[in-house]
N, C-alpha and C. Protein backbone atom coordinates (compact mmCIF):
# COMPACT_ATOMS: atom_id res chain seq x y z
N UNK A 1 0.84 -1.20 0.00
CA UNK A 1 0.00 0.00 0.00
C UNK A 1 0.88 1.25 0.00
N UNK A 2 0.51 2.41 -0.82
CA UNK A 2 0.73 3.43 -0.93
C UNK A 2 0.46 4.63 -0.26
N UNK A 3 -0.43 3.87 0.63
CA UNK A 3 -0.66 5.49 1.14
C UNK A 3 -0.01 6.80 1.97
N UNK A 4 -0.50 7.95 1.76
CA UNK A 4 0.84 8.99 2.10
C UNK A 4 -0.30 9.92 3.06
N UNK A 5 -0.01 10.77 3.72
CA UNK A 5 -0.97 11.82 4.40
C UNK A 5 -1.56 12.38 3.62
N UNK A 6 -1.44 12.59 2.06
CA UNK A 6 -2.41 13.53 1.13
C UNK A 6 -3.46 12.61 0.93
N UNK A 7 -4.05 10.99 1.22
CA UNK A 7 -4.72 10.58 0.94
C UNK A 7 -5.58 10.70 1.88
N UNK A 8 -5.54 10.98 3.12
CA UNK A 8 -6.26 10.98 4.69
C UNK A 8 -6.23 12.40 4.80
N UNK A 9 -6.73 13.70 3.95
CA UNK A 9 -6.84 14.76 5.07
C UNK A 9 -8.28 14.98 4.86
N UNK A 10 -8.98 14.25 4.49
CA UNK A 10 -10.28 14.51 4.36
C UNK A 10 -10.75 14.20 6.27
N UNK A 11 -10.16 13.48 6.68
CA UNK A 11 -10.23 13.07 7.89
C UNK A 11 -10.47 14.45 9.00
N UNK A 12 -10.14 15.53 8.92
CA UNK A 12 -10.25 16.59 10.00
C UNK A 12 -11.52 17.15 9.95
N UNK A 13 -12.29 16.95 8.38
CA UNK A 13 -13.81 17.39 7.74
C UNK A 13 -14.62 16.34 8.41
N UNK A 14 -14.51 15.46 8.57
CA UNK A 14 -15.22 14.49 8.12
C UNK A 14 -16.16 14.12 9.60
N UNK A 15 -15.65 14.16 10.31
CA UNK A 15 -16.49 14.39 11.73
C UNK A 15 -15.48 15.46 12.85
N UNK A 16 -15.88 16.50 12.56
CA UNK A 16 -14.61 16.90 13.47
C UNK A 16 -14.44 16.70 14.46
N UNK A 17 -15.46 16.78 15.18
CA UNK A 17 -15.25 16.88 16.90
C UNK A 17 -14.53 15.38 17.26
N UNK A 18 -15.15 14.04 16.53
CA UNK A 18 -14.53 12.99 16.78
C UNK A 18 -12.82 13.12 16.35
N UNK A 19 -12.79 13.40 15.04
CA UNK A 19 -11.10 13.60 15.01
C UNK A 19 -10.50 14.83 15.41
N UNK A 20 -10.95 15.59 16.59
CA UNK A 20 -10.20 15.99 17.41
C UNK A 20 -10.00 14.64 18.66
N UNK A 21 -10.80 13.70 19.12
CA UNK A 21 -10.31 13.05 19.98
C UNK A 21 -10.92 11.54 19.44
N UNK A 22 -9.85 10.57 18.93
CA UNK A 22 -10.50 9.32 18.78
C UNK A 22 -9.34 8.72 18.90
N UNK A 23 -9.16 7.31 18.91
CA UNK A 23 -8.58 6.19 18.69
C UNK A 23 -9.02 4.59 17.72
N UNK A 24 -8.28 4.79 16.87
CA UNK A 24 -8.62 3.48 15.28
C UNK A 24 -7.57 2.44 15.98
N UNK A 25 -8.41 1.07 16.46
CA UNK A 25 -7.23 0.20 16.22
C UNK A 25 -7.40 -0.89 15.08
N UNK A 26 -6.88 -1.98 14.61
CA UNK A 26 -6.75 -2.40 13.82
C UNK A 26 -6.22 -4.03 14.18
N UNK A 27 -7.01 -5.02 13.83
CA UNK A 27 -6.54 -6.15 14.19
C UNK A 27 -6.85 -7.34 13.14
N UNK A 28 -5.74 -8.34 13.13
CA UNK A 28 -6.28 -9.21 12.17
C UNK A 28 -6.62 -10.57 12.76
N UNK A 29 -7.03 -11.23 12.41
CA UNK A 29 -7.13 -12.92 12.60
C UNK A 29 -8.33 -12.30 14.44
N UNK A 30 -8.87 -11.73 14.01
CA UNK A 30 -10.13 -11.68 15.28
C UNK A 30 -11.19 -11.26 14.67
N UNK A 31 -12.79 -11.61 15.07
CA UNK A 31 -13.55 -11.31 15.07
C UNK A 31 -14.15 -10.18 16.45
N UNK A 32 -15.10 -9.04 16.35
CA UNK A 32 -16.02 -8.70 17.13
C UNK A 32 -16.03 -8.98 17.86
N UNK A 33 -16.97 -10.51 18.21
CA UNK A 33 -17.24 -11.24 19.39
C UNK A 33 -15.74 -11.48 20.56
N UNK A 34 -14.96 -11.69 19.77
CA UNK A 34 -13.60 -12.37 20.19
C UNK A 34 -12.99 -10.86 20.96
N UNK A 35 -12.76 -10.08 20.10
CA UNK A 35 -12.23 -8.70 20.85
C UNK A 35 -13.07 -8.48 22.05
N UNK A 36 -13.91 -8.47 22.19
CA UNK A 36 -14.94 -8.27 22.91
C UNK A 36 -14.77 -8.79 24.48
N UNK A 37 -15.08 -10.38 23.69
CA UNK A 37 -14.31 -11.23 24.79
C UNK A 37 -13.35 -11.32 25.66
N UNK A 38 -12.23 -10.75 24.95
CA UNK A 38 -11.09 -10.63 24.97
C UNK A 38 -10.51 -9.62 26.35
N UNK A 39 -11.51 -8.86 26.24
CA UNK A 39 -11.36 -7.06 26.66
C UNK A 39 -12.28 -7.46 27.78
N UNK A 40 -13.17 -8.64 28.22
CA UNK A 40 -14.02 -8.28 29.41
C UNK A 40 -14.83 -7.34 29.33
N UNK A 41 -15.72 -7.13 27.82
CA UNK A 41 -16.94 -6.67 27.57
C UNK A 41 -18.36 -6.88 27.51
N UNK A 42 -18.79 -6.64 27.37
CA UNK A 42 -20.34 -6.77 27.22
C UNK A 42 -20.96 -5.75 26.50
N UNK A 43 -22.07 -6.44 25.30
CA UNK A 43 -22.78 -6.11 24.51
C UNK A 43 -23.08 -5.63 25.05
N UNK A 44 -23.61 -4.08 23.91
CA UNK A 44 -24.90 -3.38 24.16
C UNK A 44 -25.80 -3.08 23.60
N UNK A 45 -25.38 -3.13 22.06
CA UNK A 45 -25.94 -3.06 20.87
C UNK A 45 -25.45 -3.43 19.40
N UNK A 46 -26.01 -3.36 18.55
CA UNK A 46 -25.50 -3.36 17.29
C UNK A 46 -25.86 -2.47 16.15
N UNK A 47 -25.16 -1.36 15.79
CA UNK A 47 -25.70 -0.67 14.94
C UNK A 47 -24.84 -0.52 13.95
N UNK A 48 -25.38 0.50 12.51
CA UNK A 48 -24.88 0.54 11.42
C UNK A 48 -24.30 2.02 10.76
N UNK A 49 -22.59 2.69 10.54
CA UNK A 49 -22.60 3.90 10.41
C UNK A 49 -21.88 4.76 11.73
N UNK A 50 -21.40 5.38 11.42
CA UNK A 50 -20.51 6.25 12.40
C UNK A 50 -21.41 6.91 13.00
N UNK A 51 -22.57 7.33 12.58
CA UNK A 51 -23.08 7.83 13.74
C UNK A 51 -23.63 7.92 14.38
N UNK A 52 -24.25 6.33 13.87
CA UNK A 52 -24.68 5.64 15.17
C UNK A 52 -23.96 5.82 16.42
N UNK A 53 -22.51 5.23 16.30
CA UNK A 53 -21.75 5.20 17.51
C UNK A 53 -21.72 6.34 18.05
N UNK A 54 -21.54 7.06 17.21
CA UNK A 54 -21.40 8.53 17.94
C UNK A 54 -22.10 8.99 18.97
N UNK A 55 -23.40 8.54 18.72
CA UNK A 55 -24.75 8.48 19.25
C UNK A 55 -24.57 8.48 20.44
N UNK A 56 -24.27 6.89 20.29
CA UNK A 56 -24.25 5.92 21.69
C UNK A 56 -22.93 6.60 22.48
N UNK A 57 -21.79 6.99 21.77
CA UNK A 57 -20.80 7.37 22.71
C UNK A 57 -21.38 8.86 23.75
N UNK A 58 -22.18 9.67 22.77
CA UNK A 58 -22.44 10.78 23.86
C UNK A 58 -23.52 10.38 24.36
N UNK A 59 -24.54 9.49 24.17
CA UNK A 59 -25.19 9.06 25.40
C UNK A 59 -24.47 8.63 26.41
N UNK A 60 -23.53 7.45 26.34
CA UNK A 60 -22.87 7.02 27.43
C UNK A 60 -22.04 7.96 28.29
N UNK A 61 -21.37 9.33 27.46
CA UNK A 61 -21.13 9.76 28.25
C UNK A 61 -21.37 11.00 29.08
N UNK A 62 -23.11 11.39 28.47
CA UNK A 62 -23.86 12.08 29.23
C UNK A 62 -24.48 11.37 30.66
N UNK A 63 -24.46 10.02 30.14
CA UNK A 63 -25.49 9.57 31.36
C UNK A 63 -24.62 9.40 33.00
N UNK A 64 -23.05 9.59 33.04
CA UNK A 64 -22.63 9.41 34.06
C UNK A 64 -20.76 9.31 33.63
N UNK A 65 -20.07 10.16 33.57
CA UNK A 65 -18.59 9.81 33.46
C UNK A 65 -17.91 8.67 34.24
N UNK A 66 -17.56 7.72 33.78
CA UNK A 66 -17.21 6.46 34.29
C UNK A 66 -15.54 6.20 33.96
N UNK A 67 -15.07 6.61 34.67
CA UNK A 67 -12.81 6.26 33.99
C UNK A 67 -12.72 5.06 34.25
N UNK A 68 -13.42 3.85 34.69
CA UNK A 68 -12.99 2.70 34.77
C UNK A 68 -13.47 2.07 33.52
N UNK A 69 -14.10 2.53 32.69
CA UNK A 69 -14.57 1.78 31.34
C UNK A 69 -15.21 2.77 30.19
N UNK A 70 -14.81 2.12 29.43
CA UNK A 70 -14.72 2.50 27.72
C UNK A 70 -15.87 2.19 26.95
N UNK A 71 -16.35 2.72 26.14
CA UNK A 71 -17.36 2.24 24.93
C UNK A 71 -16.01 2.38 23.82
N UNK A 72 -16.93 0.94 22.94
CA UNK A 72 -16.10 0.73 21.83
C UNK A 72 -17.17 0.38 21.04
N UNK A 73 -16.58 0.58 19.41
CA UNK A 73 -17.85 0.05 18.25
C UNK A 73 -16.66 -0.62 17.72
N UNK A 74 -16.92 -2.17 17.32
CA UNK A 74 -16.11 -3.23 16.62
C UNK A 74 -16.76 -3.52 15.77
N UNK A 75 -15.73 -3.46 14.79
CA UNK A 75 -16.39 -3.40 13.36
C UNK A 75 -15.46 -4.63 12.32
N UNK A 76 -15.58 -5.91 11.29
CA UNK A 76 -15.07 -5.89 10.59
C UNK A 76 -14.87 -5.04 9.28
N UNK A 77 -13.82 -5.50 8.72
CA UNK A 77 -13.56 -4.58 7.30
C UNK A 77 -13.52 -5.45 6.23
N UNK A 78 -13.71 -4.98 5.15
CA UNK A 78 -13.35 -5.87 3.87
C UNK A 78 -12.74 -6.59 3.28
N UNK A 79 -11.15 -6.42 3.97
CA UNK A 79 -10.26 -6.71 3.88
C UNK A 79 -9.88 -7.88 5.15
N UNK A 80 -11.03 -8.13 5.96
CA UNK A 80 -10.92 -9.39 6.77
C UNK A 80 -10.32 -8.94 7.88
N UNK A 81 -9.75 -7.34 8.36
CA UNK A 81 -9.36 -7.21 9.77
C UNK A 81 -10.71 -7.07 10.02
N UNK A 82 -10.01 -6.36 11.74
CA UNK A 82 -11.13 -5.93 12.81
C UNK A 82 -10.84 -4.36 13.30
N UNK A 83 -11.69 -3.94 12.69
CA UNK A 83 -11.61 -2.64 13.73
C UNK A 83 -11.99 -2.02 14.78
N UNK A 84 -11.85 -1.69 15.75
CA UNK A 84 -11.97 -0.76 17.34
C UNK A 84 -11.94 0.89 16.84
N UNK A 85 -13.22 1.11 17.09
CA UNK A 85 -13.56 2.75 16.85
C UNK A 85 -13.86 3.11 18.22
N UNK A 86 -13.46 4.26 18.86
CA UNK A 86 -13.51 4.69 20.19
C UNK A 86 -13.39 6.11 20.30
N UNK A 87 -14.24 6.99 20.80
CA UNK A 87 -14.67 8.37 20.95
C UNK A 87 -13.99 8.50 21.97
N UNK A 88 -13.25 9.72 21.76
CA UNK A 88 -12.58 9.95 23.32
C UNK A 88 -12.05 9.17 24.15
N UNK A 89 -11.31 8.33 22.96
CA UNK A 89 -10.69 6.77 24.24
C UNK A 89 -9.68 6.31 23.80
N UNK A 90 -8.74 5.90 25.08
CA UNK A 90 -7.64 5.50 24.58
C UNK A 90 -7.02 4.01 24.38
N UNK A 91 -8.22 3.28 24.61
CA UNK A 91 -8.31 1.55 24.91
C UNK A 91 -7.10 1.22 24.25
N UNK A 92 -7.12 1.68 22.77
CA UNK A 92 -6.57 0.60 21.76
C UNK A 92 -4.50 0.91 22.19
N UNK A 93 -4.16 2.41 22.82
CA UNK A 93 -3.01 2.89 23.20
C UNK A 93 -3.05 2.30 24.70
N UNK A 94 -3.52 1.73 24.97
CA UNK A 94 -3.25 1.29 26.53
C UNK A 94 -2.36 -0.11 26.67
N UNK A 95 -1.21 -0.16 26.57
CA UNK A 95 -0.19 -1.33 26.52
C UNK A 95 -1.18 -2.41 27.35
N UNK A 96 -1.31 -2.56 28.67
CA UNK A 96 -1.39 -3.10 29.46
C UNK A 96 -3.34 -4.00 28.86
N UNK A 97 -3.65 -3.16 28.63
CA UNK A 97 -4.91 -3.76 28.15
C UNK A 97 -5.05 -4.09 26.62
N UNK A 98 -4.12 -3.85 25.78
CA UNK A 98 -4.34 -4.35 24.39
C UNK A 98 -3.38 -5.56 24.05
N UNK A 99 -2.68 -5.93 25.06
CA UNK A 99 -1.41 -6.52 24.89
C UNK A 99 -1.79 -7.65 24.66
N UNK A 100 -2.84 -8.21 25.86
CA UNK A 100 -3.19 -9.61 25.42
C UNK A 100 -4.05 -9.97 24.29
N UNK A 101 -4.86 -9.17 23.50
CA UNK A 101 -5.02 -9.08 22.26
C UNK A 101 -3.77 -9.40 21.02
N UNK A 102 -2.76 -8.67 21.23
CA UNK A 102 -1.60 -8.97 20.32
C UNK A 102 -1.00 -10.21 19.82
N UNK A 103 -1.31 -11.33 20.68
CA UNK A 103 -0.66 -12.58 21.17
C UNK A 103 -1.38 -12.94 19.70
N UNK A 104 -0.31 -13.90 18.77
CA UNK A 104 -0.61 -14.29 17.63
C UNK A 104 -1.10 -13.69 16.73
N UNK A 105 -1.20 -12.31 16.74
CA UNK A 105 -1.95 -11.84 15.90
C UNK A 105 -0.69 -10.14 15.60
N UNK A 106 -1.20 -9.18 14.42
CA UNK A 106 -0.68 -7.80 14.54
C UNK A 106 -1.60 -7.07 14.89
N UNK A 107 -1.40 -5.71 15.65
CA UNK A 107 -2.41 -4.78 15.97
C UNK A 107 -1.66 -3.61 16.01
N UNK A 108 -2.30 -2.88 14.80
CA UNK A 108 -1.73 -1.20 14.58
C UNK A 108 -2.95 -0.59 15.77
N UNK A 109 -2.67 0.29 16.46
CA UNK A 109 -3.81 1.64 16.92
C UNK A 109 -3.19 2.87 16.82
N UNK A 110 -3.48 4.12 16.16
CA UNK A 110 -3.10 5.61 16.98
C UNK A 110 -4.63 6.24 17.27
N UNK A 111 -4.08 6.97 18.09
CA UNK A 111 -4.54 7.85 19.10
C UNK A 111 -4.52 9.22 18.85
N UNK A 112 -5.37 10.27 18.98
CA UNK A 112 -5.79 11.78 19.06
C UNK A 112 -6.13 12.09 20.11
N UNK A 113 -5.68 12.89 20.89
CA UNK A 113 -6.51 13.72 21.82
C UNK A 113 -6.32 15.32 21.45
N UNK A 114 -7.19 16.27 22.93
CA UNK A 114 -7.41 17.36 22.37
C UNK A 114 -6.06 18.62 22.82
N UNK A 115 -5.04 17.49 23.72
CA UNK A 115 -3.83 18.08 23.85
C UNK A 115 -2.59 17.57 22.54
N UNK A 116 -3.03 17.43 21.92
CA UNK A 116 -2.02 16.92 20.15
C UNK A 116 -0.96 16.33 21.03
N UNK A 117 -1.51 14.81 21.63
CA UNK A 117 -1.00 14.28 21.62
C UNK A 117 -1.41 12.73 20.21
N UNK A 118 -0.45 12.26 19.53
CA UNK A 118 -0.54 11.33 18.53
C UNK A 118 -0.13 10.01 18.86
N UNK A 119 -0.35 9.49 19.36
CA UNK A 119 0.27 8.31 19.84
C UNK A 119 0.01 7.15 18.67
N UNK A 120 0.69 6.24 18.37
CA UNK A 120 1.20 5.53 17.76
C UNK A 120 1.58 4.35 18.05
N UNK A 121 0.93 2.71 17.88
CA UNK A 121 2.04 1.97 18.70
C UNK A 121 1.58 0.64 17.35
N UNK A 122 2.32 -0.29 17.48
CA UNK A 122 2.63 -1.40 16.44
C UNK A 122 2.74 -2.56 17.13
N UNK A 123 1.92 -3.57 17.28
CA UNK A 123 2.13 -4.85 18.00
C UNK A 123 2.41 -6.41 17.25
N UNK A 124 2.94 -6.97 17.16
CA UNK A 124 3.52 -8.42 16.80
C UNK A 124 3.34 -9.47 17.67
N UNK A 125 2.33 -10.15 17.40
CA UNK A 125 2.50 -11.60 18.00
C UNK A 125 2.71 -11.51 19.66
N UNK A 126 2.35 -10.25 20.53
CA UNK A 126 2.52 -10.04 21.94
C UNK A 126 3.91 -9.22 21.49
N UNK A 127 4.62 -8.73 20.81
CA UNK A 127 5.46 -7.79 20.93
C UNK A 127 5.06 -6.50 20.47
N UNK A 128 5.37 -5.34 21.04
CA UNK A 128 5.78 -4.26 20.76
C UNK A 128 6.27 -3.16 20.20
N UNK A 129 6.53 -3.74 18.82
CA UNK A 129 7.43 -3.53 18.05
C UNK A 129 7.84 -1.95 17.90
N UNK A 130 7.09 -1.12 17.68
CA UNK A 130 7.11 0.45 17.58
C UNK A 130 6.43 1.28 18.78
N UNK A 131 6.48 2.34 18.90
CA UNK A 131 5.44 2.98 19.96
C UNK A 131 5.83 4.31 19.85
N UNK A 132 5.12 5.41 19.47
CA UNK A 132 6.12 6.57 18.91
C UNK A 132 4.36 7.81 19.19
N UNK A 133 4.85 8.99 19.52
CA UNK A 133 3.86 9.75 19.23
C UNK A 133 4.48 10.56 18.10
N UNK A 134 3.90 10.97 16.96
CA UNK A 134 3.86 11.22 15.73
C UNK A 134 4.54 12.67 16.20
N UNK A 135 4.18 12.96 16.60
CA UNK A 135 4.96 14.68 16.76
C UNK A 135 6.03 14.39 16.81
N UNK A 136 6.89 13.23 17.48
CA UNK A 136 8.16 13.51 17.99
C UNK A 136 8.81 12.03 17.11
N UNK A 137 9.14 12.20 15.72
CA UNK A 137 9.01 11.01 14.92
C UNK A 137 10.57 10.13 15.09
N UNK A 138 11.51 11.07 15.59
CA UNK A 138 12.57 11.01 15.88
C UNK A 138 12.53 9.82 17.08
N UNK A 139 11.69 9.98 17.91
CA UNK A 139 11.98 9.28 18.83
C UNK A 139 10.63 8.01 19.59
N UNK A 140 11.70 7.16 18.67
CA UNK A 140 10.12 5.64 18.44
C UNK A 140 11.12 4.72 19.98
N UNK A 141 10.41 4.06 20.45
CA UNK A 141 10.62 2.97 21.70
C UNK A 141 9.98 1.74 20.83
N UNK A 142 10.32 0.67 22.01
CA UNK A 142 9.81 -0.74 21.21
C UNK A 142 10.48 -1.34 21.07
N UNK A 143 10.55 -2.78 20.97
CA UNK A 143 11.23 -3.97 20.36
C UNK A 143 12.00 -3.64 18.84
N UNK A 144 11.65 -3.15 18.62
CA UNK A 144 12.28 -2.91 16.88
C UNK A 144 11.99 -1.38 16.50
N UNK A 145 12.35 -0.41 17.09
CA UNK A 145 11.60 0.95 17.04
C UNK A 145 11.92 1.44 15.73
N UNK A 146 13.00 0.51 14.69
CA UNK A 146 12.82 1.33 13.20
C UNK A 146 12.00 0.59 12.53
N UNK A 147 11.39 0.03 12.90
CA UNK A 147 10.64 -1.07 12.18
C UNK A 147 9.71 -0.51 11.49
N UNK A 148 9.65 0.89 11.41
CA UNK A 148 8.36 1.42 10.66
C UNK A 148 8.94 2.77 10.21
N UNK A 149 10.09 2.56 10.40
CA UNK A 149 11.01 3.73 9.51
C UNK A 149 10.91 4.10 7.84
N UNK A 150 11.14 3.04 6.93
CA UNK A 150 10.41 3.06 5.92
C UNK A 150 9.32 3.91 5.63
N UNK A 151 7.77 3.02 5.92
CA UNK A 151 6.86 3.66 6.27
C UNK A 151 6.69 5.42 6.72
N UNK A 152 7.44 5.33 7.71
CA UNK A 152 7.24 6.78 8.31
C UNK A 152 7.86 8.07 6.95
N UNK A 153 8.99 7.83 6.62
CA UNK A 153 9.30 8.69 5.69
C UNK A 153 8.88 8.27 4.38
N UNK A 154 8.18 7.27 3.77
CA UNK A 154 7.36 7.46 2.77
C UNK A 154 5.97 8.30 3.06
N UNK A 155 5.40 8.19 4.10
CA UNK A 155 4.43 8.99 4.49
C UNK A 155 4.15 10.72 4.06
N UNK A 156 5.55 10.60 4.08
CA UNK A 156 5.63 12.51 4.69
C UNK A 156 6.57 13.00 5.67
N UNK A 157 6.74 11.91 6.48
CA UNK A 157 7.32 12.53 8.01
C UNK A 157 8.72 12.49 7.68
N UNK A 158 9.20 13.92 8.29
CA UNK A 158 10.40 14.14 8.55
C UNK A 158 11.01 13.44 9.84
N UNK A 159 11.85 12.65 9.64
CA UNK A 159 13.10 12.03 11.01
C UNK A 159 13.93 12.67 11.59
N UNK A 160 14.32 14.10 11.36
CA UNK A 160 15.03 14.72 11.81
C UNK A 160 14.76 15.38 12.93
N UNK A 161 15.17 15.00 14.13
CA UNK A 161 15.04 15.81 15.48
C UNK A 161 14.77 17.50 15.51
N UNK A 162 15.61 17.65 14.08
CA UNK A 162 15.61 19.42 14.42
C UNK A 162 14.28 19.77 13.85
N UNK A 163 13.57 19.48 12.88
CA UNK A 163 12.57 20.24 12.14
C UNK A 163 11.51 19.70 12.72
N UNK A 164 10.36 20.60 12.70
CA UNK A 164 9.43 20.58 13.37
C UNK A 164 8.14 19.92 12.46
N UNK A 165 7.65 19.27 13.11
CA UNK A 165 6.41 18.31 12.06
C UNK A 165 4.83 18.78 12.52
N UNK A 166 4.64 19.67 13.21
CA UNK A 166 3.25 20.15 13.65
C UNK A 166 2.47 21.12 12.98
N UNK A 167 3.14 21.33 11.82
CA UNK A 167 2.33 22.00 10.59
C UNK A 167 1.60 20.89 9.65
N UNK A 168 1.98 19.66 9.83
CA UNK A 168 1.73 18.17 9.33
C UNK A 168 0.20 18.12 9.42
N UNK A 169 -0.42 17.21 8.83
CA UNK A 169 -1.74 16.84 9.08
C UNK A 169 -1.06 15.37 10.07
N UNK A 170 -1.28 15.32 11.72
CA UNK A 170 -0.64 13.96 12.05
C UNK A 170 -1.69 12.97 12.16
N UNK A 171 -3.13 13.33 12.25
CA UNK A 171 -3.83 11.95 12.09
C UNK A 171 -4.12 11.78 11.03
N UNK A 172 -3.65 12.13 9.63
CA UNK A 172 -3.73 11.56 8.54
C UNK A 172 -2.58 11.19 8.29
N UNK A 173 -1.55 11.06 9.10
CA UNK A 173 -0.19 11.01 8.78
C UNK A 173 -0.41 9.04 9.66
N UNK A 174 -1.21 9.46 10.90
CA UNK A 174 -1.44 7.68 11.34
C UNK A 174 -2.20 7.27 10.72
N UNK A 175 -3.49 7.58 9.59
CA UNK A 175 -3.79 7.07 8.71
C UNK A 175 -3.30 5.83 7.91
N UNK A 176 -2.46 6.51 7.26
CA UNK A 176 -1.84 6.25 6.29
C UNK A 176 -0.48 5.14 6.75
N UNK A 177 -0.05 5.78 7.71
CA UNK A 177 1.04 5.14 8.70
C UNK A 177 0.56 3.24 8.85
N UNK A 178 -1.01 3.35 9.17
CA UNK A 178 -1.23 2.44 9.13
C UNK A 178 -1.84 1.33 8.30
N UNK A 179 -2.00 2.15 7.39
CA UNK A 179 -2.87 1.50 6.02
C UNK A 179 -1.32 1.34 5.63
N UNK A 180 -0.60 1.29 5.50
CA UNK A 180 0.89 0.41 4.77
C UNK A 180 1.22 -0.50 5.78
N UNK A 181 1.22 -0.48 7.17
CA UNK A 181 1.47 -1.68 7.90
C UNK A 181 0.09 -2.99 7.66
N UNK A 182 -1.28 -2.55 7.50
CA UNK A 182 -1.93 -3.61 7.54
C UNK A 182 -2.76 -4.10 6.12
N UNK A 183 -2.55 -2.94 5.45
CA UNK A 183 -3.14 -2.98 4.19
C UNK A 183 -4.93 -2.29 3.95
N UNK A 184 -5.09 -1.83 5.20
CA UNK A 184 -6.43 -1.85 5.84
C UNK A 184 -6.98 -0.19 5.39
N UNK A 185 -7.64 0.42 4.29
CA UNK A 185 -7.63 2.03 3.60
C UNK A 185 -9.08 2.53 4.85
N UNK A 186 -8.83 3.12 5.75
CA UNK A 186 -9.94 3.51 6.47
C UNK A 186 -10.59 4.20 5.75
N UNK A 187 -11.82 4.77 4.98
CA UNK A 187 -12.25 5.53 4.37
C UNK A 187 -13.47 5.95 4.79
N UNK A 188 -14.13 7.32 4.24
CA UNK A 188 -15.41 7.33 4.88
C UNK A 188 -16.56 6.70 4.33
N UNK A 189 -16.47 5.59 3.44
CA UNK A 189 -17.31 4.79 3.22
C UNK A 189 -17.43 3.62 4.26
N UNK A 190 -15.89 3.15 4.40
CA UNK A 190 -15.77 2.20 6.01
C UNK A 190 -16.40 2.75 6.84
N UNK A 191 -16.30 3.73 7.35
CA UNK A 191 -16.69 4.29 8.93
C UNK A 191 -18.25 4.32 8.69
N UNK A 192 -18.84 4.97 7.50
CA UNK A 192 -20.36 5.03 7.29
C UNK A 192 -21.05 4.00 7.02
N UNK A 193 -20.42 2.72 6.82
CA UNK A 193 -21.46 1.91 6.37
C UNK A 193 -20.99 0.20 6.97
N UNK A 194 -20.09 0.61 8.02
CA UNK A 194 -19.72 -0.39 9.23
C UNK A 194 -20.61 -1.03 10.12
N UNK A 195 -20.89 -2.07 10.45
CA UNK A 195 -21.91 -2.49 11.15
C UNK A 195 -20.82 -2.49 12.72
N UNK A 196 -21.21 -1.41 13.29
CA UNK A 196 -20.42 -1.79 14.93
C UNK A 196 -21.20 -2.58 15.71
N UNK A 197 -20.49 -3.70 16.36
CA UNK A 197 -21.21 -3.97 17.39
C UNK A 197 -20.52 -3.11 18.73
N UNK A 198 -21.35 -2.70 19.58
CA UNK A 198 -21.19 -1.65 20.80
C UNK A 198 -21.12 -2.28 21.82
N UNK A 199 -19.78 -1.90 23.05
CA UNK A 199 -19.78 -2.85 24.12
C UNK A 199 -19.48 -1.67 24.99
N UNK A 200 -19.20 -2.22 26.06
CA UNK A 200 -18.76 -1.24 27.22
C UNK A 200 -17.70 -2.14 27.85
N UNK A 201 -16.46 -1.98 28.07
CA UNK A 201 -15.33 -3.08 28.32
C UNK A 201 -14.41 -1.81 29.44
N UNK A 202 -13.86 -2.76 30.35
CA UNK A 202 -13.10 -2.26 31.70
C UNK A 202 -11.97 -1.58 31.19
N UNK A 203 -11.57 -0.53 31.66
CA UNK A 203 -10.46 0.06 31.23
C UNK A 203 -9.22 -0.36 32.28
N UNK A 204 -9.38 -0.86 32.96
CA UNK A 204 -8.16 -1.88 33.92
C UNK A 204 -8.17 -3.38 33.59
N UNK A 205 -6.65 -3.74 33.54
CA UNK A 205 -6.50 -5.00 33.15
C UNK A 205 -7.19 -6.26 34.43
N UNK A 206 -8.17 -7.34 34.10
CA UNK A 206 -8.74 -8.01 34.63
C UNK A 206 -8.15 -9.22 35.34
């Protein structure tokens, strides 16, 4: 896959308030049910379209702010992964709780919030491989932290410590970042016409 940040800036239009704060993760060889499982969730619904979830995310989090747990919409894709859509959440960046998900399998997620922070992380088979917040491209952690070096400067991103990358589009920059690691083109036809199933899952490891 080709993709570069000029293919993802439709992404800042496209729901804004969500891409000021969301998290996309990305998983293969799992189903829905299984993530679900996985995470110590429970159904709540099943709906169709981003905004549905959307829906359900500001209901859930009008009806009572809860930091011990997350709403998530799990979605497959076309391409046979799994995706984790999450409003204002950082499930899929939480080492400690996505980790055991990783085991046999790969899992790309980045992260937005409304302090530009970009977080970034790359998982292998229960490893770690990358973990980088996009602002600071220079400086990746992880089992293999160039392992997405390639990638990163086909993207767009500058590696150089000195120059500054925050004129960048950076969540179209993890877009794209991650549509070459999994092959997986998020588009707004994906997000609109996704069947999520909706859970509510613990944000502490069980």
């Amino acid at each position: 896959m080709d993709a570069t940040i000029a293919d993802y800036l439709w992404w800042q239009d496209f729901r804004p308030d969500w891409a000021d704060a969301h998290c996309v993760t990305l998983l293969d060889a799992a189903t829905p049910e299984q993530v679900i499982s996985d995470l110590g969730g429970h159904l709540i619904d099943r709906v169709t379209g981003i905004d549905a979830l959307l829906a359900h995310a500001a209901a859930h989090a009008g009806e009572s702010y809860n930091p011990t747990e997350a709403l998530i919409g799990v979605a497959c894709t076309e391409t046979g992964w799994t995706m984790i859509a999450e409003v204002n959440g950082y499930l899929g960046v939480t080492h400690e709780l996505i980790r055991p998900l990783t085991v046999g399998r790969t899992v790309v997620a980045h992260f937005k919030n409304i302090n530009a922070v970009y977080q970034f992380a790359w998982w292998r088979d229960g490893r770690l491989l990358t973990d980088l917040d996009l602002l600071f491209p220079a400086e990746r952690a992880g089992d293999e932290p160039d392992a997405a070096l390639h990638h990163l400067k086909a993207i767009g991103l500058t590696l150089d410590p000195d120059q500054d990358v925050s004129a960048l589009n950076l969540s179209a920059a993890a877009f794209a970042l991650a549509e070459r690691i999994t092959g997986v083109a998020c588009t707004p036809a994906l997000f609109e016409r996704a069947d999520f199933t909706v859970a509510v899952v613990p944000m502490s490891a069980g």
